[in-house]
Each structure stands twice: as structure tokens, then as C-alpha cells.
N, C-alpha and C. Protein backbone atom coordinates (compact mmCIF):
# COMPACT_ATOMS: atom_id res chain seq x y z
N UNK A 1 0.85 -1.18 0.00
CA UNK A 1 0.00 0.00 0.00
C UNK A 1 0.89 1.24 0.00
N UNK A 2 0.13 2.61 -0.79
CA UNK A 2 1.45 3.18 -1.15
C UNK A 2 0.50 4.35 -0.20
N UNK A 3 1.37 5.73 0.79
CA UNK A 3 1.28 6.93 0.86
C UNK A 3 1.21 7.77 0.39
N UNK A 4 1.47 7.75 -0.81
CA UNK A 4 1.45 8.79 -1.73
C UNK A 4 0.36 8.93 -2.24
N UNK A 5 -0.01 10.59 -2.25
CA UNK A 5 -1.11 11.06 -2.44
C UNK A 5 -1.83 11.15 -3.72
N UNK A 6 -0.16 11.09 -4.64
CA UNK A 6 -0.81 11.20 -5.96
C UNK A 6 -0.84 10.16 -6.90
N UNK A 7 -1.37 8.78 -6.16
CA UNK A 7 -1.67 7.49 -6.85
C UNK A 7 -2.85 7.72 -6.99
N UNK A 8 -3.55 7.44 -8.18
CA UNK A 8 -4.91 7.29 -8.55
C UNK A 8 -5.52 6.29 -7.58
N UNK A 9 -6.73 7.10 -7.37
CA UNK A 9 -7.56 5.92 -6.50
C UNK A 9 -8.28 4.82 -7.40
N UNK A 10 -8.42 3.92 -7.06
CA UNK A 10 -9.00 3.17 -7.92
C UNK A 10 -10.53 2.48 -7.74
N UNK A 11 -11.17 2.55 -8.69
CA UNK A 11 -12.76 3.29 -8.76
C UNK A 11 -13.22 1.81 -8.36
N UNK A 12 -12.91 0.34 -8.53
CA UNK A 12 -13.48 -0.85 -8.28
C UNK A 12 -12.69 -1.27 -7.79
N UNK A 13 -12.92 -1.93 -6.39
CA UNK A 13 -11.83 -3.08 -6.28
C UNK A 13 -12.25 -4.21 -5.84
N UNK A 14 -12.25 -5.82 -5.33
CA UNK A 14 -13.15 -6.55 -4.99
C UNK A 14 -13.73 -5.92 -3.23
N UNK A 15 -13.05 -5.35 -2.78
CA UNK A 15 -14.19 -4.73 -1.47
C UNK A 15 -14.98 -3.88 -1.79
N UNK A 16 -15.54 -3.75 -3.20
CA UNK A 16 -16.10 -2.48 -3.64
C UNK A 16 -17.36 -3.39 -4.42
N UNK A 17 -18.27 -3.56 -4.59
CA UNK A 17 -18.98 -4.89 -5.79
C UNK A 17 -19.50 -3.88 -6.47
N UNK A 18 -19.99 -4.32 -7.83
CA UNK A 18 -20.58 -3.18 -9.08
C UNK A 18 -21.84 -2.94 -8.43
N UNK A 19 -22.21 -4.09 -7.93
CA UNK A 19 -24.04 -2.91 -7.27
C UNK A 19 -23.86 -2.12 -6.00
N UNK A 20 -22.90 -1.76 -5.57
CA UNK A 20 -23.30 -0.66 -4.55
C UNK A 20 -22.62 0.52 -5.24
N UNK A 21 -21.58 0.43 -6.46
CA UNK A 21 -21.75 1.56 -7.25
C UNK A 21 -22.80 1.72 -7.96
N UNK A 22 -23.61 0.82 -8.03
CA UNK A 22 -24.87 1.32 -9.06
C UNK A 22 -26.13 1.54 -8.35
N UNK A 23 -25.47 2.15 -7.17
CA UNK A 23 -26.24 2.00 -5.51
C UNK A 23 -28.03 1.43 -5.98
N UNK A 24 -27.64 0.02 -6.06
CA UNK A 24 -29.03 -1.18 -6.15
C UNK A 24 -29.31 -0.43 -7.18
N UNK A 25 -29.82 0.32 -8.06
CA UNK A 25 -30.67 0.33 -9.27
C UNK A 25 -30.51 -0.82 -10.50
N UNK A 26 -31.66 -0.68 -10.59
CA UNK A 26 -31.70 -1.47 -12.30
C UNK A 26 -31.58 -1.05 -13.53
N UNK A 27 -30.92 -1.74 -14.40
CA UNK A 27 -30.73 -1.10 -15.60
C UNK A 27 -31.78 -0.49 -16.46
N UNK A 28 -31.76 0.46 -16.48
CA UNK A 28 -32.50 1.45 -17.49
C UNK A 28 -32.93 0.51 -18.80
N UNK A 29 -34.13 1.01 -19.66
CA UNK A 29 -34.78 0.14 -20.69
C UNK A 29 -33.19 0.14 -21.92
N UNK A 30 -33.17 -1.30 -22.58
CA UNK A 30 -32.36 -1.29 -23.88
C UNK A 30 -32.18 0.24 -24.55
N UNK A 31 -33.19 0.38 -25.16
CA UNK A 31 -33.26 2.03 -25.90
C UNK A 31 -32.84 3.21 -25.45
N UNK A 32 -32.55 2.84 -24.15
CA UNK A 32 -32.03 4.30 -23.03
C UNK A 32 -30.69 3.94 -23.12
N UNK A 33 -29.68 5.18 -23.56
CA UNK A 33 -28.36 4.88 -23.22
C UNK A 33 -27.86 4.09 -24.19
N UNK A 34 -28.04 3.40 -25.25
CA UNK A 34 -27.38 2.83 -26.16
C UNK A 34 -25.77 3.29 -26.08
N UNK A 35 -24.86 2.54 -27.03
CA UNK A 35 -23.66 2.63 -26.95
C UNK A 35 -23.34 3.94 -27.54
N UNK A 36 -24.02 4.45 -28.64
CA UNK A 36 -23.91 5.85 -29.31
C UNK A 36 -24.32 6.85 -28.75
N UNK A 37 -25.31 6.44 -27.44
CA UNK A 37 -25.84 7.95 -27.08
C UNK A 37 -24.43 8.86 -26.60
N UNK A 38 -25.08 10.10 -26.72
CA UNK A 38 -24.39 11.15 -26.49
C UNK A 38 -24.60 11.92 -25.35
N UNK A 39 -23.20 11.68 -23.90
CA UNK A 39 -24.01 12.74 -22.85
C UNK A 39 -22.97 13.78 -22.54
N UNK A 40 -23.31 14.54 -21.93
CA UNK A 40 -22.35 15.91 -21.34
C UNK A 40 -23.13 16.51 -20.06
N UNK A 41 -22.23 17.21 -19.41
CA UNK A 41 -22.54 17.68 -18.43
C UNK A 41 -23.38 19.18 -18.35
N UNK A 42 -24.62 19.41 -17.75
CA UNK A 42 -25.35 19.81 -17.43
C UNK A 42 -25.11 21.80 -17.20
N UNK A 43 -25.67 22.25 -16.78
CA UNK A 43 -25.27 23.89 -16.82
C UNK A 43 -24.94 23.87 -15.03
N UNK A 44 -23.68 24.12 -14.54
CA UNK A 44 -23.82 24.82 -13.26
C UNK A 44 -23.94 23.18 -12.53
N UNK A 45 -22.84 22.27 -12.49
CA UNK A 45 -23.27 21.00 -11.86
C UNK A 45 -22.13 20.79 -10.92
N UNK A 46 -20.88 21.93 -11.15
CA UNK A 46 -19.79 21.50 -10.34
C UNK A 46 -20.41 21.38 -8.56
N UNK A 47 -21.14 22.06 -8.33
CA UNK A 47 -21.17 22.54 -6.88
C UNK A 47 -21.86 20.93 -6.23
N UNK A 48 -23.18 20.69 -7.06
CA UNK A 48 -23.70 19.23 -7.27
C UNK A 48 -22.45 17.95 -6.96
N UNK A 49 -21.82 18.54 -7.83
CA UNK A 49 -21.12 17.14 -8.19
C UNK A 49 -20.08 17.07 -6.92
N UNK A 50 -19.89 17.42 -6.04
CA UNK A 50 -19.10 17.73 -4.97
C UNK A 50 -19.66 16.43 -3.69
N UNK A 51 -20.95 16.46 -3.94
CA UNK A 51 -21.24 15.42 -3.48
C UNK A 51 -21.75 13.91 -3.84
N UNK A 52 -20.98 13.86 -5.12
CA UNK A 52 -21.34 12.38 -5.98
C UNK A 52 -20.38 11.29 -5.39
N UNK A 53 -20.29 10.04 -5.60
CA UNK A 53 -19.83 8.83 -5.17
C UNK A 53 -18.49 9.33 -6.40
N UNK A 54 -17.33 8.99 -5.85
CA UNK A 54 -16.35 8.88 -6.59
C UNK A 54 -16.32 8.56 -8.06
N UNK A 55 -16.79 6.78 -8.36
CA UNK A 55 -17.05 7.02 -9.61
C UNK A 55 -18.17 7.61 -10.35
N UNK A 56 -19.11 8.40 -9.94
CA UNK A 56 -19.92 9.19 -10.73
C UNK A 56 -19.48 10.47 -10.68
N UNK A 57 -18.54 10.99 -9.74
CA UNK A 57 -17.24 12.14 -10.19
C UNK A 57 -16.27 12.14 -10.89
N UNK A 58 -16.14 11.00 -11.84
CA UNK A 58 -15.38 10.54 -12.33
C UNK A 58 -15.97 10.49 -13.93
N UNK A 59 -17.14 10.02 -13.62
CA UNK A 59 -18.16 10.47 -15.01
C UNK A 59 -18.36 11.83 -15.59
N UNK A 60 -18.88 12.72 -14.55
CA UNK A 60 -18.75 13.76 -14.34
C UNK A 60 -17.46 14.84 -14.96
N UNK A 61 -16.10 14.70 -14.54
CA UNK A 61 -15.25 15.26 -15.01
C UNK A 61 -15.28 14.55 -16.26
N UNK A 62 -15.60 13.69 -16.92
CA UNK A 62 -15.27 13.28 -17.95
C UNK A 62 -16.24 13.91 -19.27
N UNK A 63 -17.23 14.23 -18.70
CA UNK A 63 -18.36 15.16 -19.74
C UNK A 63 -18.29 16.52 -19.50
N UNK A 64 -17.51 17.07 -18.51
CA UNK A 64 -17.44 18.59 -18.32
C UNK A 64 -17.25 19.58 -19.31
N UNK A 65 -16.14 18.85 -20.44
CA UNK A 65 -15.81 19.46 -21.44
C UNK A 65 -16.81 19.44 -22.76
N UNK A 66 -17.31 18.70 -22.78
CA UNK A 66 -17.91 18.47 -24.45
C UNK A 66 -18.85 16.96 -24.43
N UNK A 67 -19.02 16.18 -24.96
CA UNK A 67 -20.04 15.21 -25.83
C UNK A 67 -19.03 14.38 -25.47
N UNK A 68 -19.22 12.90 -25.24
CA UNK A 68 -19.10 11.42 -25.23
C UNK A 68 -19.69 10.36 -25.07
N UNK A 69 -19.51 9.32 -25.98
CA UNK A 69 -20.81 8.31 -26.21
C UNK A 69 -20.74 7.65 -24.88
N UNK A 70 -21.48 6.61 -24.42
CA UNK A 70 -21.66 5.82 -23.26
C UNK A 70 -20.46 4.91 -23.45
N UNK A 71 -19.95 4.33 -25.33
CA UNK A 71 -19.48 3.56 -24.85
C UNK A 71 -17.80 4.05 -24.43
N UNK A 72 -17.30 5.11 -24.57
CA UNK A 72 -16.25 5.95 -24.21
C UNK A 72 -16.20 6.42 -23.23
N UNK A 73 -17.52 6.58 -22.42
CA UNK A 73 -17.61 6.81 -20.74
C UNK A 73 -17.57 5.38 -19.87
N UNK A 74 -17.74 4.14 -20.74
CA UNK A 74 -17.59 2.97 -19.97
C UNK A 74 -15.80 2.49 -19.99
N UNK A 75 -15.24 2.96 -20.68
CA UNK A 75 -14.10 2.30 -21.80
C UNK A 75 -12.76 3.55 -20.88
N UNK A 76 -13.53 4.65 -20.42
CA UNK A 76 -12.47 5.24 -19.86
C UNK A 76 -12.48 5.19 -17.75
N UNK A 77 -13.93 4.72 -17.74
CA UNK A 77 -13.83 4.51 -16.32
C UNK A 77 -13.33 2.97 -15.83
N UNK A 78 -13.50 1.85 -17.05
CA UNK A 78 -13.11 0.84 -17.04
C UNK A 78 -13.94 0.40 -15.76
N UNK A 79 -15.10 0.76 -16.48
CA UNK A 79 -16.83 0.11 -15.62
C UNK A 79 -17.62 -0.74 -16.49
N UNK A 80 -18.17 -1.55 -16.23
CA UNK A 80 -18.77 -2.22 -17.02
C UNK A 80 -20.07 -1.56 -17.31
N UNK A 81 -20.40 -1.65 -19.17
CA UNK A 81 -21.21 -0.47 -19.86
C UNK A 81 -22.69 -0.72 -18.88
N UNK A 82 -22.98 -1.86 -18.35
CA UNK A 82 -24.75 -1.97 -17.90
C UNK A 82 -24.17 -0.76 -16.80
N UNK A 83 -22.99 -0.72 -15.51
CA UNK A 83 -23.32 0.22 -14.69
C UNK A 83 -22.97 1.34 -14.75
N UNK A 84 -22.54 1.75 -16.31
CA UNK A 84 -22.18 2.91 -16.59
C UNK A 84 -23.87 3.84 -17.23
N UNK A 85 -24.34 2.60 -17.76
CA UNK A 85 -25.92 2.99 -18.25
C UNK A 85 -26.52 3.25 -16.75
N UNK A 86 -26.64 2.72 -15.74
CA UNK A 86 -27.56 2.98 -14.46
C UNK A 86 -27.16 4.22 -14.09
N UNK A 87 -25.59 4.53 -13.83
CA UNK A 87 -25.17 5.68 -13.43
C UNK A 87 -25.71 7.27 -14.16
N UNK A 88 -25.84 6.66 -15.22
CA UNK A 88 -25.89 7.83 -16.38
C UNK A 88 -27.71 8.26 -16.07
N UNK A 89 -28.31 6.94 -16.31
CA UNK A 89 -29.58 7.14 -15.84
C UNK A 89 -30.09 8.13 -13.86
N UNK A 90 -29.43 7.65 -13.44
CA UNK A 90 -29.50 8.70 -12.57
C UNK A 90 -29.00 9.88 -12.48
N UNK A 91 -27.62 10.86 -12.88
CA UNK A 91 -27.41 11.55 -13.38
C UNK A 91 -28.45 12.40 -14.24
N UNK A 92 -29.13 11.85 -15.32
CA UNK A 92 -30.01 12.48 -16.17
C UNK A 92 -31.31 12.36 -14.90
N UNK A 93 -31.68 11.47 -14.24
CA UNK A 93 -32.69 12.05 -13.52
C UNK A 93 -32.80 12.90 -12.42
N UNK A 94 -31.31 13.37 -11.80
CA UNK A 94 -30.93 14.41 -11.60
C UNK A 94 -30.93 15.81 -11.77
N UNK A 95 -31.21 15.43 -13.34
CA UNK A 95 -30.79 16.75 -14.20
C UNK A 95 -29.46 17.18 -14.01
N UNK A 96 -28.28 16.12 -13.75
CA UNK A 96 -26.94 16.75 -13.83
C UNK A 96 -26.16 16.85 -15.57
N UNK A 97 -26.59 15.92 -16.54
CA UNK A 97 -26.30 15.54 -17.62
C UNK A 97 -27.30 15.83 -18.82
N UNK A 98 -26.86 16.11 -19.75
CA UNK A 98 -28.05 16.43 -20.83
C UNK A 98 -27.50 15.10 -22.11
N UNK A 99 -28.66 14.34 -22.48
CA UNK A 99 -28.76 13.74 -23.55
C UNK A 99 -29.42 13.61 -24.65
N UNK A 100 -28.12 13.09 -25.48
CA UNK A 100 -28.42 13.57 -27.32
C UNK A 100 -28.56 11.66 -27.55
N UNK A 101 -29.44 10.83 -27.92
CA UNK A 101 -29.86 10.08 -28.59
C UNK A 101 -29.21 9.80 -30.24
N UNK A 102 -28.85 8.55 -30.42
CA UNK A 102 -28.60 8.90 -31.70
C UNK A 102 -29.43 9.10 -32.85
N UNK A 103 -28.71 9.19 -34.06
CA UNK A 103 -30.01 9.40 -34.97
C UNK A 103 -30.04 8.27 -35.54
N UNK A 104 -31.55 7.76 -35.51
CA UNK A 104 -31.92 6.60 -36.27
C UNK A 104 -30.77 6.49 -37.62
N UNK A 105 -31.19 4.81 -37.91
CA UNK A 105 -30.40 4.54 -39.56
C UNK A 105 -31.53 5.22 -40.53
N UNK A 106 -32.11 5.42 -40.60
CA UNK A 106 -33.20 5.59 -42.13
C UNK A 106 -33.00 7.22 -41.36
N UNK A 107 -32.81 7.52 -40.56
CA UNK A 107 -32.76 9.27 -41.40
C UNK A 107 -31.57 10.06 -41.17
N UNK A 108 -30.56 9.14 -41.11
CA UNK A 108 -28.97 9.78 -41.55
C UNK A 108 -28.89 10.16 -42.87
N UNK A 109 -29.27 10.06 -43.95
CA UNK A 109 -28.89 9.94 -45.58
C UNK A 109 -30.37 10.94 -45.80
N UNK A 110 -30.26 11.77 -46.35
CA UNK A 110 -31.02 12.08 -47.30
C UNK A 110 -30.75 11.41 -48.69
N UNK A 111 -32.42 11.36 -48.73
CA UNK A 111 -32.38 10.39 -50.43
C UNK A 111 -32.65 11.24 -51.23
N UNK A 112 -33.13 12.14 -51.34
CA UNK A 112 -32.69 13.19 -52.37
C UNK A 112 -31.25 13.29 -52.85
N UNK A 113 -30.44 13.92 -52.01
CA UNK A 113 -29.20 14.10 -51.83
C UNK A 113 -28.11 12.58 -52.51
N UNK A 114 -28.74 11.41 -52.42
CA UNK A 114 -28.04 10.19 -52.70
C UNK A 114 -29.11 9.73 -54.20
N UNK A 115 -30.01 10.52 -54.51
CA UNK A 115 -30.33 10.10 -55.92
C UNK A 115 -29.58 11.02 -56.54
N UNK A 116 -29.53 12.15 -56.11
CA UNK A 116 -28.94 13.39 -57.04
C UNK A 116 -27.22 12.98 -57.46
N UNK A 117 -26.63 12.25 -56.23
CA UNK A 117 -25.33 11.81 -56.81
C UNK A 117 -25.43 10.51 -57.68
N UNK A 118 -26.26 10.17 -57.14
CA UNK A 118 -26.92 8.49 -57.83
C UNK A 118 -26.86 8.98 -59.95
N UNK A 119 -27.67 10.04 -59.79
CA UNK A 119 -28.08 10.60 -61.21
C UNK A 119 -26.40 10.69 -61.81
N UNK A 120 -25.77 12.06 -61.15
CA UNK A 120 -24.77 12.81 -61.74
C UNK A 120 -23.58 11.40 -62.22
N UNK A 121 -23.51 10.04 -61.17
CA UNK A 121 -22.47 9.48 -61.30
C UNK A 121 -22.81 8.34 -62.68
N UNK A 122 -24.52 8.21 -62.76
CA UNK A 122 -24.80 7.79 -63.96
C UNK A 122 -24.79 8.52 -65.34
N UNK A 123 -24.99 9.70 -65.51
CA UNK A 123 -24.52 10.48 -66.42
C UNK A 123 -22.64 10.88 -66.71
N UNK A 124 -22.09 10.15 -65.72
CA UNK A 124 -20.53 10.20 -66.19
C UNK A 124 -20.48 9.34 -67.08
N UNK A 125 -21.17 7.81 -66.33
CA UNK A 125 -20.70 6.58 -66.87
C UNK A 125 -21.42 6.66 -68.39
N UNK A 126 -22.38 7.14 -68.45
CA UNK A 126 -22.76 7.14 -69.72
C UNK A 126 -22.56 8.38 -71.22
N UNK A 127 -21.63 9.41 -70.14
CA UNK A 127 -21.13 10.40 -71.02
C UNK A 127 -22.42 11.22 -71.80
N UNK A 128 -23.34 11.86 -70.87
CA UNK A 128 -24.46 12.27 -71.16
C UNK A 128 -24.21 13.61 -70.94
């Protein structure tokens, strides 16, 4: 065991089990939190966050700056993604975090936009 102050604490250890970081909740529905969603931190949450459980201060500094998917908030706390989804879910019912959902597959592409190249790249091939 080391004294030194500036060893990272470490967020799991076996005296620590994943459900009392996910203090008993259940995982939020499939559709909530997907691997793409997008969360960040909230307006005015530092003062809040002063009293969060270590690793959800840890979440926390990690969205302070900008946008990150769930699965980059699981991948950097090196939490497993179901209790990174519970965490997140409380957070947002908090109102400490704001979330962006991804965008469905059928309305990423405009099809206008992909006939119109569709057209132009058939009029090369045919020298029209």
C-alpha cells in the first residue's frame, strides 16, 4: 500500500462490488443509453457534483468538457457499460447531464441528396 497522495484511486476493487456503485438500481430500458448515445454535463453542476460517489465524479469530469458516447464513458472509467448505463440514468434524472440520442439509420442519408449523386455518377458513366 502506497502513501502517496498522488496514486490514482481506484474506482473498483473486490471490497467495492458493481451494485453498490450502481447503488441497487436497475438497468435502465435497452433504448435508453445505447452505446452511441451522447451525454455531457449539465449547466452549473460543479457545486452538485461535490457530493457524488467517486465514480460518478469521475463520469462527471469526464463530460465537463464536451459530448461522449456511453461507450467511451464505460471504456475510460473501465466500468462495465450496464453500470455505466444505471449511473448515467440517474445523473439524467438528476438533471446533472443532458442527452443527445442517436439518430436513427433511415434518417442519416437524405435520399434526395443520394439520388442526385446516384443521377450525376450515372450520367458520367454514360457520357451524357
Amino acid at each position: 500500500m502506497h502513501d502517496d497522495p498522488d496514486d490514482a484511486l481506484e474506482l473498483t476493487t473486490p471490497l467495492v462490488p458493481l451494485f453498490i456503485i450502481a447503488g441497487g438500481r436497475a438497468l435502465p430500458q435497452d433504448s435508453e443509453y445505447e452505446h452511441t448515445t451522447m451525454i455531457t454535463a449539465g449547466e452549473a453542476t460543479a457545486a452538485a457534483a461535490r457530493t457524488l460517489a467517486p465514480e460518478t465524479r469521475a463520469i462527471m469530469d469526464l463530460i465537463a468538457d464536451g459530448y461522449l458516447s456511453v461507450a467511451e464513458v464505460a471504456a475510460h472509467t473501465r466500468l462495465p457499460l450496464g453500470v455505466v448505463r444505471i449511473m448515467l440514468a440517474q445523473l439524467a434524472e438528476d438533471g446533472l447531464i443532458h442527452v443527445r440520442n442517436p439518430v436513427p439509420h433511415a434518417e442519416r442519408h437524405d435520399p434526395v441528396l443520394l439520388n442526385a449523386v446516384l443521377d450525376g455518377l450515372m450520367r458520367i458513366r454514360t457520357g451524357a
